[in-house]
N, C-alpha and C. Protein backbone atom coordinates (compact mmCIF):
# COMPACT_ATOMS: atom_id res chain seq x y z
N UNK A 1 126.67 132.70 25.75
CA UNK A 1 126.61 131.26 25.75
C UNK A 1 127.05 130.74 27.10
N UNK A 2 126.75 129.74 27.76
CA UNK A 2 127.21 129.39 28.51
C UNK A 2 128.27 128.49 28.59
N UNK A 3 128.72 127.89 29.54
CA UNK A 3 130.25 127.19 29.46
C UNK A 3 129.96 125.75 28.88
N UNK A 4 128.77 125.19 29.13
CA UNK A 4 128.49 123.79 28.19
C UNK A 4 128.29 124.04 26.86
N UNK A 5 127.51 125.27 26.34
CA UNK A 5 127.91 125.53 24.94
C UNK A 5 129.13 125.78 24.27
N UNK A 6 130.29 126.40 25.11
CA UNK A 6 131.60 126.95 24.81
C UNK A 6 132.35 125.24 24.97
N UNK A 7 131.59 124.21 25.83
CA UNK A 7 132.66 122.96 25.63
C UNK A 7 131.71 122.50 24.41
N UNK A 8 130.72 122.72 23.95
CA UNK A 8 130.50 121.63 22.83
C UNK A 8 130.98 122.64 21.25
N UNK A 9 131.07 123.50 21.57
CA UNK A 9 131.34 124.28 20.51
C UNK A 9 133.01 124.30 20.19
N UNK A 10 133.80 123.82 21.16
CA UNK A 10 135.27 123.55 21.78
C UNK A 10 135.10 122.35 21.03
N UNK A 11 134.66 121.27 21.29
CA UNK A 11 134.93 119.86 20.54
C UNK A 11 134.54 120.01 19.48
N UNK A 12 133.35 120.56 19.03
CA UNK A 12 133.27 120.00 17.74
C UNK A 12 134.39 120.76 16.38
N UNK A 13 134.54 122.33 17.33
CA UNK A 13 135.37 123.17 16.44
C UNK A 13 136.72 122.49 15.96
N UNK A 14 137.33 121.89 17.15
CA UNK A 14 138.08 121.18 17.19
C UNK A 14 138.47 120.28 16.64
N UNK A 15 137.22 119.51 16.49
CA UNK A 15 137.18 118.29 15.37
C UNK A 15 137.37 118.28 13.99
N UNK A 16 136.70 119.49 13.53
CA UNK A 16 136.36 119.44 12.31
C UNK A 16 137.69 120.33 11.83
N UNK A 17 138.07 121.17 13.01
CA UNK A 17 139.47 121.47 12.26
C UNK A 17 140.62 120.40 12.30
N UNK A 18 140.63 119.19 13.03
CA UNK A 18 141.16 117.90 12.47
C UNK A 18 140.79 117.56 11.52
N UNK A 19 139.76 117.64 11.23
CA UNK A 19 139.31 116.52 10.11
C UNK A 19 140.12 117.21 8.74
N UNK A 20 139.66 118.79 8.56
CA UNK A 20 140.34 119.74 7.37
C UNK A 20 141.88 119.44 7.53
N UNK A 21 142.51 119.49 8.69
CA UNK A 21 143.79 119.52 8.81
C UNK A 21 144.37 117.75 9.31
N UNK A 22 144.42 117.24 8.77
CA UNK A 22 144.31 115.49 9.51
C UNK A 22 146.21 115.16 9.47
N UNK A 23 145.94 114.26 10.24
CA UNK A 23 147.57 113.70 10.87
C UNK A 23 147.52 113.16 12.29
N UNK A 24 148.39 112.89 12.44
CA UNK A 24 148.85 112.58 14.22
C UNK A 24 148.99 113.26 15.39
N UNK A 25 148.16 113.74 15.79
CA UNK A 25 147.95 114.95 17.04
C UNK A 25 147.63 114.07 18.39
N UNK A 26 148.75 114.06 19.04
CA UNK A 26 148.36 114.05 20.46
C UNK A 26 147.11 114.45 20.94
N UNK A 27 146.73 114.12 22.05
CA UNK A 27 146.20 114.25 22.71
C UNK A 27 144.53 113.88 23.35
N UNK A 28 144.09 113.28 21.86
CA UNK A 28 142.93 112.50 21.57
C UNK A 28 141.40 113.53 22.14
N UNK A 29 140.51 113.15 22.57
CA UNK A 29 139.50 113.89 22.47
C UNK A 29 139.41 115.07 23.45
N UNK A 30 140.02 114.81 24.53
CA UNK A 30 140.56 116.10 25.42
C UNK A 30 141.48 116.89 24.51
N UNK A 31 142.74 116.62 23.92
CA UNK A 31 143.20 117.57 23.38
C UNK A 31 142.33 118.15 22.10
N UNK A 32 141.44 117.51 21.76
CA UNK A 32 140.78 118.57 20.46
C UNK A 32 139.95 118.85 21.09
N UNK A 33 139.24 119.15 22.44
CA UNK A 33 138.10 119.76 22.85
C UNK A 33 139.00 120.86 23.54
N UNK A 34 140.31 121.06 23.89
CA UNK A 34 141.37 121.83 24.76
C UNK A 34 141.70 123.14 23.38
N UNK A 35 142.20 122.28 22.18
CA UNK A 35 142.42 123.11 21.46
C UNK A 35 141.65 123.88 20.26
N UNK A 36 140.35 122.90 20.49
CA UNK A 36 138.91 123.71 19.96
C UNK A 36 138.56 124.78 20.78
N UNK A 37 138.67 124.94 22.05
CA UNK A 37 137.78 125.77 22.95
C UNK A 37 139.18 126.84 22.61
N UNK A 38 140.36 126.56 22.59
CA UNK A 38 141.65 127.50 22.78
C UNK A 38 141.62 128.59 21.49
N UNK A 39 140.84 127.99 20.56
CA UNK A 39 140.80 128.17 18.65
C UNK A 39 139.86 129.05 18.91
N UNK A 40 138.35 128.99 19.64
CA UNK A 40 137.41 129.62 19.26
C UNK A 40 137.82 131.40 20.19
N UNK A 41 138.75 130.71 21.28
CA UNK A 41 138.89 132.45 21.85
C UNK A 41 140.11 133.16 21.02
N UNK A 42 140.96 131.95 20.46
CA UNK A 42 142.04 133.20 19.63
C UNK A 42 141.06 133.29 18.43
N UNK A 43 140.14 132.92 17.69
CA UNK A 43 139.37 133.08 16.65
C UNK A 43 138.40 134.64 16.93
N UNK A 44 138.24 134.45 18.00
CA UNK A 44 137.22 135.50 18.27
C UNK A 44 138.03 136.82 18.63
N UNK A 45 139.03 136.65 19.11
CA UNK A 45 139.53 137.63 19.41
C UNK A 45 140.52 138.09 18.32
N UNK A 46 140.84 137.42 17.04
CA UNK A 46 141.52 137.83 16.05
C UNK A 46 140.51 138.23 15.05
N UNK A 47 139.00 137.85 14.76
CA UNK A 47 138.13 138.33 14.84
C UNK A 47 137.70 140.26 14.91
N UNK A 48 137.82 140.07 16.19
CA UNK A 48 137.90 141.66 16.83
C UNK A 48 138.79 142.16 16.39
N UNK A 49 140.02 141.83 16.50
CA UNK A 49 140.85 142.92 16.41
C UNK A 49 141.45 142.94 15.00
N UNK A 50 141.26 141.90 14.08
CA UNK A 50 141.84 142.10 12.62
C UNK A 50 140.70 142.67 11.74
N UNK A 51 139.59 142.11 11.72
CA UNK A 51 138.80 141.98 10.80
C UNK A 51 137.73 142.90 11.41
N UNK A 52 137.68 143.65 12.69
CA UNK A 52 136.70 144.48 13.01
C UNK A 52 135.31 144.33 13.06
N UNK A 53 135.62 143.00 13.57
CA UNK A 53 134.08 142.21 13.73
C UNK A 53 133.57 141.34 15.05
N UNK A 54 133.55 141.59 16.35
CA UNK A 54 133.51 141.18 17.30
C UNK A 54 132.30 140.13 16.74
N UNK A 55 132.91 138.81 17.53
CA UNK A 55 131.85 137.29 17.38
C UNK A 55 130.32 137.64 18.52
N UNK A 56 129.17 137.34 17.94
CA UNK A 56 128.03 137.66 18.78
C UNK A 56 128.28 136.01 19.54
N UNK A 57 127.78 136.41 20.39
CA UNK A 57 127.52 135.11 21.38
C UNK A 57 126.30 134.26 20.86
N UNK A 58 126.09 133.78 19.91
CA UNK A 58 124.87 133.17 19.53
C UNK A 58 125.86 131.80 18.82
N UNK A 59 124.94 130.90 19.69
CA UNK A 59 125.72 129.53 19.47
C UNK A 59 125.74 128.99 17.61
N UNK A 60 124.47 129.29 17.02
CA UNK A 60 124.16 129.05 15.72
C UNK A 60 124.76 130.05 14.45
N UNK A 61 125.56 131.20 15.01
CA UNK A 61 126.10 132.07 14.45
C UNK A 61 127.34 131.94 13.58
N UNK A 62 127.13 131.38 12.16
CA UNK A 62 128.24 131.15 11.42
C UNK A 62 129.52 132.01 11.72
N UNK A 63 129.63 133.35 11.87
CA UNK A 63 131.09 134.15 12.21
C UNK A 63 131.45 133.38 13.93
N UNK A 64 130.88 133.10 14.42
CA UNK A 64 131.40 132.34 15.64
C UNK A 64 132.35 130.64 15.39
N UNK A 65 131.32 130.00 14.63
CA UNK A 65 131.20 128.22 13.90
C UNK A 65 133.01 129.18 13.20
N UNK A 66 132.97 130.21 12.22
CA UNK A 66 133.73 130.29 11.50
C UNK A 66 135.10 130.48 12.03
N UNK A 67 135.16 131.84 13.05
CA UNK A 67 136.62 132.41 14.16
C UNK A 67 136.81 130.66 14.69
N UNK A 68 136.12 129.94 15.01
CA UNK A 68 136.92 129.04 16.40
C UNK A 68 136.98 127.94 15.68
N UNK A 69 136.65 127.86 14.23
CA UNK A 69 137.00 126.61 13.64
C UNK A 69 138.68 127.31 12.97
N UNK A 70 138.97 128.55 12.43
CA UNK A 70 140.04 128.80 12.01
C UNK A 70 141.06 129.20 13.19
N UNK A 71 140.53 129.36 14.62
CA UNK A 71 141.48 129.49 15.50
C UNK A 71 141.93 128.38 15.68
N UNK A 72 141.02 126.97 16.08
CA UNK A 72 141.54 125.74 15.72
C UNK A 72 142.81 125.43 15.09
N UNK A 73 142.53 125.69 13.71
CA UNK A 73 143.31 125.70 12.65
C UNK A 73 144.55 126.16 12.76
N UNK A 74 144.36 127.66 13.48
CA UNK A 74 145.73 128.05 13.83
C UNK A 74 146.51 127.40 14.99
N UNK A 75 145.95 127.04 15.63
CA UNK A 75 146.39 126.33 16.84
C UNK A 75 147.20 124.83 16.15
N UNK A 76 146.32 124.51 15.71
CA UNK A 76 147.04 123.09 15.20
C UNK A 76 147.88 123.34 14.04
N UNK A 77 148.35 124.30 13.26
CA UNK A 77 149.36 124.71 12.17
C UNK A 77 150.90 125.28 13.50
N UNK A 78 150.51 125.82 14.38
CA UNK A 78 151.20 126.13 14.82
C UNK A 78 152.08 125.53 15.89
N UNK A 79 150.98 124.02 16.24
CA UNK A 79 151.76 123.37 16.71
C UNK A 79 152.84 122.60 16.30
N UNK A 80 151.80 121.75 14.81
CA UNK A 80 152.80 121.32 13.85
C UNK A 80 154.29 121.56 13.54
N UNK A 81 154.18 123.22 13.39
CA UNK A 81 155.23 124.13 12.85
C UNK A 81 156.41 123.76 13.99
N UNK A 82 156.18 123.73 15.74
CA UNK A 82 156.77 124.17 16.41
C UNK A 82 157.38 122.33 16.97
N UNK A 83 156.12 121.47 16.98
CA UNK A 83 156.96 119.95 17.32
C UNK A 83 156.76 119.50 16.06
N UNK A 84 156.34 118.95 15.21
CA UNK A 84 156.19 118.62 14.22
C UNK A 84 155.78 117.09 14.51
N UNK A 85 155.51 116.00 13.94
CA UNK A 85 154.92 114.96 13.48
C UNK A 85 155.39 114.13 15.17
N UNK A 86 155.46 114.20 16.19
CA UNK A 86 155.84 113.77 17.14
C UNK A 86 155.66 112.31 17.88
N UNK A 87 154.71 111.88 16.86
CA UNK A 87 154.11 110.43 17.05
C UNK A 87 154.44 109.61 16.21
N UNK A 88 155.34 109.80 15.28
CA UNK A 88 156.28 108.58 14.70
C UNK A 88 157.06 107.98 15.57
């Protein structure tokens, strides 16, 4: 894929793991395109190395849509965990 697919695949991953996970997150559409694109390489690479399934580079490829929407996920659980609700 190239790097404009890896930023639109970064925002939207991003997004939609806001939307599943919703609250007050800094950083507005840069930070969910920062921590979408951040989601889809720990996704892919936890991917590989847990589940023994390296992500194909094919933009339409549900195990890709799937690693970087739950790396997302982890990214934003883990931020939570570490500042917590920071915008009250």
């Amino acid at each position: 894929m190239s790097i404009v697919a890896w930023l639109v695949l970064g925002l939207l991953a991003g997004a939609i793991a806001k939307v599943i996970l919703p609250g007050r997150d800094p950083g507005g559409c840069v930070g969910t395109t920062v921590t979408g694109i951040a989601g889809a390489f720990l996704g892919g690479w936890l991917s590989a190395a847990l589940l023994d399934r390296p992500v194909r580079r094919d933009f339409f490829d549900a195990a890709t849509w799937g690693s970087a929407i739950a790396g997302a996920l982890v990214l934003l659980i883990g931020y939570r965990l570490l500042f917590g609700d920071s915008r009250d």
